[in-house]
Protein backbone atom coordinates (compact mmCIF):
# COMPACT_ATOMS: atom_id res chain seq x y z
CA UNK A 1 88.58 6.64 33.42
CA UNK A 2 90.12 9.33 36.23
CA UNK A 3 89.05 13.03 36.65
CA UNK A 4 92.24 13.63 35.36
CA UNK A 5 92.02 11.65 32.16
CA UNK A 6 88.80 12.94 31.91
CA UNK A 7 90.16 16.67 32.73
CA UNK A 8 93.14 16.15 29.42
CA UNK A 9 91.07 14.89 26.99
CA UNK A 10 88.58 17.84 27.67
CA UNK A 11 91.45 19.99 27.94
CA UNK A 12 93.24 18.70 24.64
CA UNK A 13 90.07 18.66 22.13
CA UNK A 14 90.27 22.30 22.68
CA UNK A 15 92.29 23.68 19.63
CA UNK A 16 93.24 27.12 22.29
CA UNK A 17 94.64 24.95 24.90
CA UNK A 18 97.28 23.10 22.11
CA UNK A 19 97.90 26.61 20.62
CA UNK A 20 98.84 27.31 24.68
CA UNK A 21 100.88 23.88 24.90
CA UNK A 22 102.98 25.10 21.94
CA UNK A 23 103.82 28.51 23.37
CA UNK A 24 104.82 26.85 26.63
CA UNK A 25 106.65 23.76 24.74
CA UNK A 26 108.98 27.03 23.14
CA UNK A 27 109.03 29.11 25.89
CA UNK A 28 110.37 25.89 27.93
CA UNK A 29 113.08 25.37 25.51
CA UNK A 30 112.74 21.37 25.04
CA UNK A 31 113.53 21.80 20.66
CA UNK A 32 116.31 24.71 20.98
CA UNK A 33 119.85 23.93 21.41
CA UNK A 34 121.47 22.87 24.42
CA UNK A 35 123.93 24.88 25.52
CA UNK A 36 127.70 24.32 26.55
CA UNK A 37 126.94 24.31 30.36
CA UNK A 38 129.86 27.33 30.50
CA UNK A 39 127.99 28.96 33.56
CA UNK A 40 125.93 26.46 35.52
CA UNK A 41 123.41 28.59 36.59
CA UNK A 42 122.00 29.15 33.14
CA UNK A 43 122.34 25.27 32.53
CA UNK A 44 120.20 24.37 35.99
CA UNK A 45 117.48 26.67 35.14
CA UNK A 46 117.39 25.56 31.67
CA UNK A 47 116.96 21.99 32.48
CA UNK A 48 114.61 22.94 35.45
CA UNK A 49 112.13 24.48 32.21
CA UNK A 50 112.58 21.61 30.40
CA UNK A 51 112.13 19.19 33.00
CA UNK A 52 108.62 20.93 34.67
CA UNK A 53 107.42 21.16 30.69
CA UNK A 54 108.16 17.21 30.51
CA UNK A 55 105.94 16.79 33.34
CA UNK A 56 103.15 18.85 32.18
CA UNK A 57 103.60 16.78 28.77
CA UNK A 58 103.43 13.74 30.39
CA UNK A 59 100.29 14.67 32.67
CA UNK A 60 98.59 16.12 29.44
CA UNK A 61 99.37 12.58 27.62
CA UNK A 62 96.46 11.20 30.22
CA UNK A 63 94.04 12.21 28.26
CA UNK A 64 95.01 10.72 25.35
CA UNK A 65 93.33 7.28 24.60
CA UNK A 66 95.03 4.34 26.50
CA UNK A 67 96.32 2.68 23.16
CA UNK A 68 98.08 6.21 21.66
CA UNK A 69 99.51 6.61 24.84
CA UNK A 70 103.77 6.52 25.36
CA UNK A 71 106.16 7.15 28.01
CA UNK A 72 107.60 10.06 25.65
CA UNK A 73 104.55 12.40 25.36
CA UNK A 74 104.80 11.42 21.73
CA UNK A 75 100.96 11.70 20.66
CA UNK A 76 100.38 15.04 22.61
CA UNK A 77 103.54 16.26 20.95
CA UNK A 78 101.74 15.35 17.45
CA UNK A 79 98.52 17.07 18.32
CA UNK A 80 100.23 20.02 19.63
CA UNK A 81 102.40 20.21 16.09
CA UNK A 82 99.43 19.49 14.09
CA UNK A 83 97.34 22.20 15.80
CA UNK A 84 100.45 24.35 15.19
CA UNK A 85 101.00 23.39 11.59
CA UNK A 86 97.65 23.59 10.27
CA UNK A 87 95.91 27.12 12.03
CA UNK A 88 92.66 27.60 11.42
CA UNK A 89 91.79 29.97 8.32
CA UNK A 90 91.43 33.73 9.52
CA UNK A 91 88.22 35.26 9.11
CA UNK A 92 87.96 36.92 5.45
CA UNK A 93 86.80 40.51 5.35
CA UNK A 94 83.99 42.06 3.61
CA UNK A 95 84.71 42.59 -0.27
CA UNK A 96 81.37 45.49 -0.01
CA UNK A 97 83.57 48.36 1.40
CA UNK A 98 85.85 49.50 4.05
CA UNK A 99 82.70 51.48 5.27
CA UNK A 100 81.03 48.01 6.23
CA UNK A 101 82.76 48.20 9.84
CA UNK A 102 81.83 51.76 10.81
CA UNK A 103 79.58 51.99 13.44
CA UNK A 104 75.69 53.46 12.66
């Protein structure tokens, strides 16, 4: 196995760094619409996004195991979609009193 491998699967059993891999997947703009290529700028720097996220998907997909692994990014995508599906449960408050959090 490579540092790099290595460096993913570290990297992706953290549930923070998928929450971060789904902020950057939508920020990127890989699921929104494609647009009409009207000004060509806008189009270029879209695809640019899209294109650098790709990458970092497919250097990511390292560090899944060899067998799970596909030319798409498709098993990073699930993990990243899982972790985004299913957060974890936030941190119930105290059913004693408001006054619980006041400081001494």
């Amino acid at each position: 196995m490579t540092q790099q491998e290595k460096d993913m699967a570290a990297l992706m059993a953290l549930p923070e760094f998928r929450r971060f891999l789904w902020r950057s997947i939508q920020s990127s703009g890989i699921f929104a619409q494609s647009t009409n290529g009207a000004d060509g700028r806008d189009l270029s720097f879209a695809e640019g996004r899209r294109s650098h996220m790709f990458a970092i998907l497919s250097d990511v997909e390292t560090g899944q195991p060899e067998t799970l692994r596909h030319p798409n990014s498709i098993m990073t995508l699930i993990a990243v979609l899982r972790e985004e599906a299913n957060p974890a449960p936030k941190e119930k408050k105290s059913a004693t009193g408001r006054y619980d959090e006041l400081p001494e």
